[in-house]
Protein backbone atom coordinates (compact mmCIF):
# COMPACT_ATOMS: atom_id res chain seq x y z
CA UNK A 1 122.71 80.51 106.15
CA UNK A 2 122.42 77.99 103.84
CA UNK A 3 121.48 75.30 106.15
CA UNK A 4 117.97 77.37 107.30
CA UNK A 5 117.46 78.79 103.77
CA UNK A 6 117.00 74.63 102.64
CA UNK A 7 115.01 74.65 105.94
CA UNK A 8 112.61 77.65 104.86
CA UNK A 9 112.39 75.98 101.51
CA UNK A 10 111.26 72.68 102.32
CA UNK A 11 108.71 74.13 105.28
CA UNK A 12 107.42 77.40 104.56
CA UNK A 13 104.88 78.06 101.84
CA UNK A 14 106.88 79.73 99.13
CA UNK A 15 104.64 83.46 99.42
CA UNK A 16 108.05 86.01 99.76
CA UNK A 17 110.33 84.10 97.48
CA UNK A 18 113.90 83.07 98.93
CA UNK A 19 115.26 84.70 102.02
CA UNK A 20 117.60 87.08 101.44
CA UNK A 21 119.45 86.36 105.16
CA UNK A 22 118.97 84.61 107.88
CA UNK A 23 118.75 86.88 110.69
CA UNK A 24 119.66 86.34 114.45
CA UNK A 25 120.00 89.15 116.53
CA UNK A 26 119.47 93.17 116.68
CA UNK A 27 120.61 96.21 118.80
CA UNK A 28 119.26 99.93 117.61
CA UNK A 29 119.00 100.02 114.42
CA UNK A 30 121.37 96.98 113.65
CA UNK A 31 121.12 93.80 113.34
CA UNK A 32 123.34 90.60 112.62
CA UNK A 33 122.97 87.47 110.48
CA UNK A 34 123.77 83.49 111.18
CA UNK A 35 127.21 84.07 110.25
CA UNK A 36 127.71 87.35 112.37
CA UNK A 37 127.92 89.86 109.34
CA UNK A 38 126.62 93.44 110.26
CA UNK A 39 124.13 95.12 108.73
CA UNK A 40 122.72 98.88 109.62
CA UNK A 41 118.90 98.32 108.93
CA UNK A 42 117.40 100.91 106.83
CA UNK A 43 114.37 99.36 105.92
CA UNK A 44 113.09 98.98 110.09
CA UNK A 45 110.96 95.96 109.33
CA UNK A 46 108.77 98.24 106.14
CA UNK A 47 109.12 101.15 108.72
CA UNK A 48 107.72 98.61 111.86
CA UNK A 49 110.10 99.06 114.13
CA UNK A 50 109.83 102.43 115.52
CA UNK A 51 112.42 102.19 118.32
CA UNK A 52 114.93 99.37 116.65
CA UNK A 53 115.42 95.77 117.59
CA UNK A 54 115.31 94.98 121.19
CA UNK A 55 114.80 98.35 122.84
CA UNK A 56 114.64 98.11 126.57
CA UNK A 57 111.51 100.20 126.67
CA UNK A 58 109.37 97.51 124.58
CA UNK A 59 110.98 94.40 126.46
CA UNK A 60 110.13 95.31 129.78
CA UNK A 61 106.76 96.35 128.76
CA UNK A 62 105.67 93.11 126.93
CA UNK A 63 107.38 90.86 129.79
CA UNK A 64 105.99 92.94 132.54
CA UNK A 65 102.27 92.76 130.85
CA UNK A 66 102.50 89.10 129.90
CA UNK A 67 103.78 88.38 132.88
CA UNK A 68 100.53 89.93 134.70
CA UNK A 69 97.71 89.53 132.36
CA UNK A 70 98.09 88.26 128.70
CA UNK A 71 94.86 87.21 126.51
CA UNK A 72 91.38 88.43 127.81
CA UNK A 73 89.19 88.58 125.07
CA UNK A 74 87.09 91.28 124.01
CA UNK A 75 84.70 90.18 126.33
CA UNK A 76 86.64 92.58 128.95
CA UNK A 77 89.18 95.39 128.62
CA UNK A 78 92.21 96.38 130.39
CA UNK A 79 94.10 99.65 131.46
CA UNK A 80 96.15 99.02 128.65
CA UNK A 81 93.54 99.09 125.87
CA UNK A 82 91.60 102.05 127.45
CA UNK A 83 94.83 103.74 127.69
CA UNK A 84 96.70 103.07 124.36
CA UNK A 85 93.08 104.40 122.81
CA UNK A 86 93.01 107.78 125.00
CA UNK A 87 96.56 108.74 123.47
CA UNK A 88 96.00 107.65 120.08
CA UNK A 89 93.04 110.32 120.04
CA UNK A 90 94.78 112.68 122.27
CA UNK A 91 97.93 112.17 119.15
CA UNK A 92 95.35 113.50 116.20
CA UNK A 93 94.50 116.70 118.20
CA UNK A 94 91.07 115.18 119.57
CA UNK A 95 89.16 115.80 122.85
CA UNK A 96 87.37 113.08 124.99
CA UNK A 97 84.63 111.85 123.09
CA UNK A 98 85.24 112.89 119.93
CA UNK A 99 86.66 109.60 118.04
CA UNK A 100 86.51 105.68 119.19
CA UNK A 101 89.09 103.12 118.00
CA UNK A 102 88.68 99.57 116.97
CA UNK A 103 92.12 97.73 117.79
CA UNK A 104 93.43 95.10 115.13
CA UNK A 105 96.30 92.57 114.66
CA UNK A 106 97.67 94.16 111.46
CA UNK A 107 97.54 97.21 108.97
CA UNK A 108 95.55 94.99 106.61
CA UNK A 109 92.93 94.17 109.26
CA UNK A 110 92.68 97.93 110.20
CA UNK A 111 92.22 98.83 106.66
CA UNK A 112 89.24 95.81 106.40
CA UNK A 113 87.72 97.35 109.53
CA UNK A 114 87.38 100.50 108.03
CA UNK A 115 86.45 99.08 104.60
CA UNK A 116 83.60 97.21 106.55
CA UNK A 117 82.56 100.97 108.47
CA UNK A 118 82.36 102.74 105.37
CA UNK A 119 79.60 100.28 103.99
CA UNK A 120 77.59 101.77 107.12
CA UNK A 121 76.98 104.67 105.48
CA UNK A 122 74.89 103.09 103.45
CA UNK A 123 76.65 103.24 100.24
CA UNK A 124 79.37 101.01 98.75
CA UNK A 125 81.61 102.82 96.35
CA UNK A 126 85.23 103.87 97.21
CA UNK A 127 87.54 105.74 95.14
CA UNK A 128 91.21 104.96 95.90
CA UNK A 129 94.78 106.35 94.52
CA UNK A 130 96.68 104.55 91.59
CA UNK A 131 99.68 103.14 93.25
CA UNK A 132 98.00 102.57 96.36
CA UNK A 133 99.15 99.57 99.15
CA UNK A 134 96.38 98.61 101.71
CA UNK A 135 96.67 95.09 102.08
CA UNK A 136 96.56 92.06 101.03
CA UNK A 137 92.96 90.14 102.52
CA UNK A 138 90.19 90.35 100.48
CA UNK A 139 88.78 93.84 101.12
CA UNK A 140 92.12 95.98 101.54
CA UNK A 141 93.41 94.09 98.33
CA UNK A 142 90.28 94.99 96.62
CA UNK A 143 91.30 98.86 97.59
CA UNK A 144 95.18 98.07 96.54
CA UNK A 145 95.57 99.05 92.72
CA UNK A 146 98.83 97.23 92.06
CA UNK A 147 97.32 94.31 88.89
CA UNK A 148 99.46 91.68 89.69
CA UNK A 149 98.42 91.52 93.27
CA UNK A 150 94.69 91.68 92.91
CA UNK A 151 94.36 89.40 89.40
CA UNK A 152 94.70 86.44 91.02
CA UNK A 153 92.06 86.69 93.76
CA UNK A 154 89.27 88.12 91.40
CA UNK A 155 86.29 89.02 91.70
CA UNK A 156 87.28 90.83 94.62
CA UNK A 157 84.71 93.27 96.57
CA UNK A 158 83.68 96.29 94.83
CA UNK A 159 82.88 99.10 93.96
CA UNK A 160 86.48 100.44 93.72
CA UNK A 161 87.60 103.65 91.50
CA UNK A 162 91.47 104.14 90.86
CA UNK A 163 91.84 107.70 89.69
CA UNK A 164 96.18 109.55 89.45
CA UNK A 165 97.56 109.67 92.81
CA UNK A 166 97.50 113.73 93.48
CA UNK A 167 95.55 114.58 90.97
CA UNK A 168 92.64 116.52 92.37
CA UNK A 169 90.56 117.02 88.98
CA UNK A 170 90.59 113.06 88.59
CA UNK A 171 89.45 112.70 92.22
CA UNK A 172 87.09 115.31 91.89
CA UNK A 173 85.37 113.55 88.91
CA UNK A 174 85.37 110.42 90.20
CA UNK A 175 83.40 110.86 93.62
CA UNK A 176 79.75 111.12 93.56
CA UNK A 177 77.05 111.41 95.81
CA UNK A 178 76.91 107.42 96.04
CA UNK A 179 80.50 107.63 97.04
CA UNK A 180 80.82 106.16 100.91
CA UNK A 181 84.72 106.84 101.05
CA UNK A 182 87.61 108.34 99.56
CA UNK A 183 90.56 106.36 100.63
CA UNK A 184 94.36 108.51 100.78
CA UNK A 185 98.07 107.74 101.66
CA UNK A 186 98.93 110.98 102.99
CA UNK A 187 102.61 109.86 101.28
CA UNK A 188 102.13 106.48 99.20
CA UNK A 189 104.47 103.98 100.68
CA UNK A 190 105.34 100.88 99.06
CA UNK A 191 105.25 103.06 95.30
CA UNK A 192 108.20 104.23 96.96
CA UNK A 193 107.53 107.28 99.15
CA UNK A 194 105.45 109.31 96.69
CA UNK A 195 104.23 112.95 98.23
CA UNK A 196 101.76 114.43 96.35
CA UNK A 197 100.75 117.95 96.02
CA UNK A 198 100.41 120.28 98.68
CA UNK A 199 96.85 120.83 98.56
CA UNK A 200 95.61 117.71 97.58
CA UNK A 201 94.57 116.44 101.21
CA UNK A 202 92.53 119.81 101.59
CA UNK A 203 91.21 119.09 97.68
CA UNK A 204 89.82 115.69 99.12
CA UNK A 205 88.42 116.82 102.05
CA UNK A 206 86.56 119.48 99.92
CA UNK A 207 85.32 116.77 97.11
CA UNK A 208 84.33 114.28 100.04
CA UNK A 209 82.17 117.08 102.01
CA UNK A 210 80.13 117.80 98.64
CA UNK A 211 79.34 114.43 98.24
CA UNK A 212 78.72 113.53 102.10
CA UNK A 213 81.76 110.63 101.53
CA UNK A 214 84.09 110.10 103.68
CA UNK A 215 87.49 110.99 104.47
CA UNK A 216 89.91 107.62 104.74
CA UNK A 217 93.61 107.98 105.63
CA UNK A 218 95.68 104.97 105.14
CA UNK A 219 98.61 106.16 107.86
CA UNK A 220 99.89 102.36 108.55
CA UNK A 221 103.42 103.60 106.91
CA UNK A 222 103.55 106.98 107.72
CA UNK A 223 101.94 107.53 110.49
CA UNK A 224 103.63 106.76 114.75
CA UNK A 225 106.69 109.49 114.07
CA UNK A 226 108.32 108.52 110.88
CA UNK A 227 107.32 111.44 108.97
CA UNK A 228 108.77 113.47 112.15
CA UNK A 229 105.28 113.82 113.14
CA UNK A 230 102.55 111.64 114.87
CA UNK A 231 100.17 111.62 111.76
CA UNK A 232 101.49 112.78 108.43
CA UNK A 233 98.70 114.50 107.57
CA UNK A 234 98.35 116.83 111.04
CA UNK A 235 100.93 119.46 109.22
CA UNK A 236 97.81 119.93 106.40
CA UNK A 237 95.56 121.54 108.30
CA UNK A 238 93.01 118.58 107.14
CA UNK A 239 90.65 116.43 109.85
CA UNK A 240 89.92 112.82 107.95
CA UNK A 241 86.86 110.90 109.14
CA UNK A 242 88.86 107.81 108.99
CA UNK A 243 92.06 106.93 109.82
CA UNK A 244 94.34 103.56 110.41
CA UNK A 245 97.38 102.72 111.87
CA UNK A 246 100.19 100.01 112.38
CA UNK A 247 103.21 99.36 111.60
CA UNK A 248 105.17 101.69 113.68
CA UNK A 249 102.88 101.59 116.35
CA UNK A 250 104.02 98.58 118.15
CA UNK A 251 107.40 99.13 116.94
CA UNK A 252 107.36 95.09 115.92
CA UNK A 253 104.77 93.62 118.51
CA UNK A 254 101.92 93.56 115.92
CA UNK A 255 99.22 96.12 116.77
CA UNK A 256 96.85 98.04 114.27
CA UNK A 257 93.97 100.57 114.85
CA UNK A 258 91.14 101.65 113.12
CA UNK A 259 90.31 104.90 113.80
CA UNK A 260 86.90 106.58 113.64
CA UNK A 261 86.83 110.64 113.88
CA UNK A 262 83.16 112.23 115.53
CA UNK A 263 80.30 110.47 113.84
CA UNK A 264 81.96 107.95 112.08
CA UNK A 265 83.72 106.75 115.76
CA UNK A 266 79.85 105.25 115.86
CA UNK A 267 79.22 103.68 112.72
CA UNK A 268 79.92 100.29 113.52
CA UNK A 269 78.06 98.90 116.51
CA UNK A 270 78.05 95.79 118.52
CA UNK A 271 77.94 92.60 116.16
CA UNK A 272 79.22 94.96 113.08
CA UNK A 273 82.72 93.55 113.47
CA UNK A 274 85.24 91.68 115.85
CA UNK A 275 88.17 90.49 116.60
CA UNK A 276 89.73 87.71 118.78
CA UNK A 277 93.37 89.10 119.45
CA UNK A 278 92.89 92.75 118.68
CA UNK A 279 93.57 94.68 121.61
CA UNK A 280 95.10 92.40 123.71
CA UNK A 281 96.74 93.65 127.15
CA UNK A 282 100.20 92.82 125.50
CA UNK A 283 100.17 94.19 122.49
CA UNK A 284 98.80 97.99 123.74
CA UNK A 285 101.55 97.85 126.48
CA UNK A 286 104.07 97.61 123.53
CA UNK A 287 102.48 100.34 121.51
CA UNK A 288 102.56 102.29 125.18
CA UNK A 289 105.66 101.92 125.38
CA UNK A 290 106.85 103.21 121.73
CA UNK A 291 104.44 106.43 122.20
CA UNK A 292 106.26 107.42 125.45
CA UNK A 293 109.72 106.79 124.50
CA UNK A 294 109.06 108.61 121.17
CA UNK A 295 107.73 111.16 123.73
CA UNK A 296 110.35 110.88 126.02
CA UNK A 297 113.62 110.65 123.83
CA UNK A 298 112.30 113.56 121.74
CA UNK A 299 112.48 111.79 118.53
CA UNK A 300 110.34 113.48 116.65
CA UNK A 301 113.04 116.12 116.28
CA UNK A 302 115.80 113.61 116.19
CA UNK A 303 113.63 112.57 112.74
CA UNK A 304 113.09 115.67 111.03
CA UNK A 305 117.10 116.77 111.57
CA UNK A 306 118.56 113.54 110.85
CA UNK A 307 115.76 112.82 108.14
CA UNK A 308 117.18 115.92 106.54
CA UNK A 309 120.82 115.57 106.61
CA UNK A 310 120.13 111.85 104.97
CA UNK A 311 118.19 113.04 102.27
CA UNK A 312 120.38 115.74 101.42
CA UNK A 313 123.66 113.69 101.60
CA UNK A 314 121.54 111.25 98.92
CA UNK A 315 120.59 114.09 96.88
CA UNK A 316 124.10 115.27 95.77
CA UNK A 317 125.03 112.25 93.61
CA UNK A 318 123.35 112.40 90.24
CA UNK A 319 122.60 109.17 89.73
CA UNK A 320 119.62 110.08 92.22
CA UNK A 321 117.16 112.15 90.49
CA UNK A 322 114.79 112.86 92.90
CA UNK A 323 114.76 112.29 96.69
CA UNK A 324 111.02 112.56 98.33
CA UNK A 325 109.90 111.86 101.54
CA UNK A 326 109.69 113.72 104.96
CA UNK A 327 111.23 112.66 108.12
CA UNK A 328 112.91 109.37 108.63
CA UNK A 329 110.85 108.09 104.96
CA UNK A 330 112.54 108.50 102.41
CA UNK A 331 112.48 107.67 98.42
CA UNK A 332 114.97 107.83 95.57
CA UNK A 333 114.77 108.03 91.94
CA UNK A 334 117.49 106.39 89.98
CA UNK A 335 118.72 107.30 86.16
CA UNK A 336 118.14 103.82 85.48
CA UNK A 337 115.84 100.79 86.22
CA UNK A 338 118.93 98.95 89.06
CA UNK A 339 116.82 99.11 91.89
CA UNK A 340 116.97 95.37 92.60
CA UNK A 341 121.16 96.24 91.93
CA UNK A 342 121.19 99.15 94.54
CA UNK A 343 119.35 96.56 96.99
CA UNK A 344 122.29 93.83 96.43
CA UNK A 345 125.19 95.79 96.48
CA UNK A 346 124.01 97.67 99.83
CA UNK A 347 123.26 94.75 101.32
CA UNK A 348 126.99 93.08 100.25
CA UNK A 349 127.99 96.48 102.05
CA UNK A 350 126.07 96.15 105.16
CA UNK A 351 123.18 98.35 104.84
CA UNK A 352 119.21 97.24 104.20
CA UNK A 353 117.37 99.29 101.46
CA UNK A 354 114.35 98.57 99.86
CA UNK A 355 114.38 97.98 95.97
CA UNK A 356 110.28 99.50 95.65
CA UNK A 357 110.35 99.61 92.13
CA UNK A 358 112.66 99.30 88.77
CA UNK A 359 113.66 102.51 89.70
CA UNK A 360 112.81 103.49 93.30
CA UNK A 361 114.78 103.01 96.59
CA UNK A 362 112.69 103.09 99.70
CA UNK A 363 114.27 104.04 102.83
CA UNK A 364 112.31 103.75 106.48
CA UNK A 365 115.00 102.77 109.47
CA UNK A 366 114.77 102.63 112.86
CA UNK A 367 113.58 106.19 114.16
CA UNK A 368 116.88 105.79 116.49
CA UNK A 369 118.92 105.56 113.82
CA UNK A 370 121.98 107.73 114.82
CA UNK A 371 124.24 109.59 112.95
CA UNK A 372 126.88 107.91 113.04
CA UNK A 373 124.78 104.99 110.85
CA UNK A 374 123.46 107.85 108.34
CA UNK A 375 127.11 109.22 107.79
CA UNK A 376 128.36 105.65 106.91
CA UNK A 377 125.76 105.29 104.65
CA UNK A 378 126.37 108.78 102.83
CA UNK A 379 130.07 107.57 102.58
CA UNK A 380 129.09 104.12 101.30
CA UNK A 381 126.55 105.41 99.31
CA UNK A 382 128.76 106.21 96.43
CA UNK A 383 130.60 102.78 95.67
CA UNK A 384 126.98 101.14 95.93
CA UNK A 385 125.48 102.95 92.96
CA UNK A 386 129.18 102.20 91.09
CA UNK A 387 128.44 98.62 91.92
CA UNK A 388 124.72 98.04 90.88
CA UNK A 389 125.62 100.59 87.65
CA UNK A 390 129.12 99.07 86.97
């Protein structure tokens, strides 16, 4: 470990901080370090991979594809492409013809592809949630309200309102009839799995069809499954205009889309936007192949049951004072600011957690996580929080 973390430090530009391990192999929802320790991963790669590390399904779909056809260009298209784009519109309850995707590298390039189709309307101002994540180039950090990302890359591209996440008055005040886009979570991620009010999706689709805006759903955590549904917005009743998606959907082969719903599938139009790796043959094989075995292996049940029991079993100690989330994500609020504490001492144990704030635990595993992992944590759980509150 120490040997590669000297390595990192002398090589790699110093963006993430140290390492906190030096990882070398994974099975399901495990994974080991240079020195053979154990972990169970609860954190999935910041819910990335859907299916675990090294699931058969995504191996012999990459090596098959590369192995056929690799890089094309968007110049052409492939089965593939045409294919992964067909089920992603088929997966938000769409017909043929009534939405067109843009694929991307990343959730960040998604989110600037959609930034850059919203300025097709012909207007420029966005209003976006406090506590927001949509990435970190230029135009999705200019949409990310977190200060002590964006302050150091100002001026950065407006015209950007924060208004209270789930707070429908504040929305509804702050869109107006120059307003291009409102711009959601369905459940903010990296704040550390915030859910806001029931209505408030329906509340924004209401204030954005008075104004003639636009409906933008940032799904890139929550949606592919890990809510224990495709989209977490399809149990709301709400259609969006807008939405993108990553993460999870190449279950670690990076993949993003940009999704355009009826008229705004056509706002951006050859020479609007591009992309050199976006789409490639490779990359929609491995999303392919994480769709069908999610399919396949029934996991979006497997999620909501086992999503349940773990946030239940987290609930009963009361050093937790709330537990949010649906499916396999999941957030915790401490009694006190040991976060970063909870993080160490699980990790010491043999479990990855995400320390999202002084006070918040974020949770997004492997949607194959199996029982067997969430009952060890449960029964670990315990002598973690006496450690980080000792």
């Amino acid at each position: 470990m120490s040997d590669y973390a000297e390595r990192y430090a002398a090589s790699v530009m110093n963006t993430f901080g140290p390492p906190k391990l030096v990882l070398a192999r994974g099975e399901g929802a495990h994974v080991w370090d240079t020195d053979g320790k154990e972990y169970v991963d609860l954190l999935g790669g910041i819910a990335v991979n859907a299916l675990g590390h090294a699931h058969p399904a995504i191996v012999d779909a990459v090596t098959s594809q590369l192995g056929t056809l690799g890089h094309i260009s968007n110049f052409f298209t492939s089965a593939p492409q045409v294919e992964l784009a067909e089920k992603l519109l088929t997966l938000l309850g769409l017909e043929p013809g009534e939405g067109k995707v843009f694929f991307t590298n990343s959730g960040t390039e998604a989110n600037e592809a959609a930034f850059k189709l919203t300025r097709r309307t012909g207007r420029t101002h966005v209003v976006v949630a406090e506590g927001s994540f949509h990435g970190r180039t230029m135009g999705a950090l200019a949409l990310t309200s977190k200060e002590a990302y964006r302050t150091p890359f100002e001026p950065l591209p407006g015209d950007v309102t924060f208004v209270p996440y789930g707070d429908a008055d504040a929305l509804a005040a702050a869109v107006t009839d120059e307003t291009a886009a409102i711009l959601l979570e369905p459940i903010q991620g990296e704040a550390g799995v915030v859910v806001p009010p029931e209505d408030y999706l329906a509340a924004a689709r209401a204030v954005a069809d008075e104004h003639g805006a636009l409906l933008w759903l940032d799904e890139i955590q929550s949606g592919m499954g890990r809510t224990g549904a495709w989209f977490a917005h399809l149990g709301t009743g709400v259609r969006p205009d807008v939405v993108t998606v990553a993460k999870g959907l190449g279950g670690g082969f990076p993949i993003g889309a940009c999704i355009g719903l009826g008229d705004a599938g056509t706002l951006l139009e050859p020479g609007n936007h591009g992309t050199t790796f976006g789409g490639n043959p490779v990359a929609c094989a491995a999303a392919l192949a994480v769709i069908r075995t999610i399919e396949d292996e029934d996991l979006l049940e497997h999620v909501t049951v086992l999503g349940q029991k773990l946030r239940d079993g987290l609930a009963v100690d009361p050093r937790v004072t709330e537990v949010r989330g649906d499916g396999l994500f999941v957030g915790l609020e401490l009694a006190a600011d040991v976060s970063a504490e909870v993080a160490a001492a699980a990790l010491e144990a043999g479990f990855i957690v995400n320390n999202a704030t002084p006070r918040r635990i974020r949770l997004a595993p492997p949607l194959v996580l199996t029982e067997d992992d969430v009952n060890a944590f449960l029964e670990a759980w315990p002598k973690i929080l006496d450690e980080a509150m000792a």
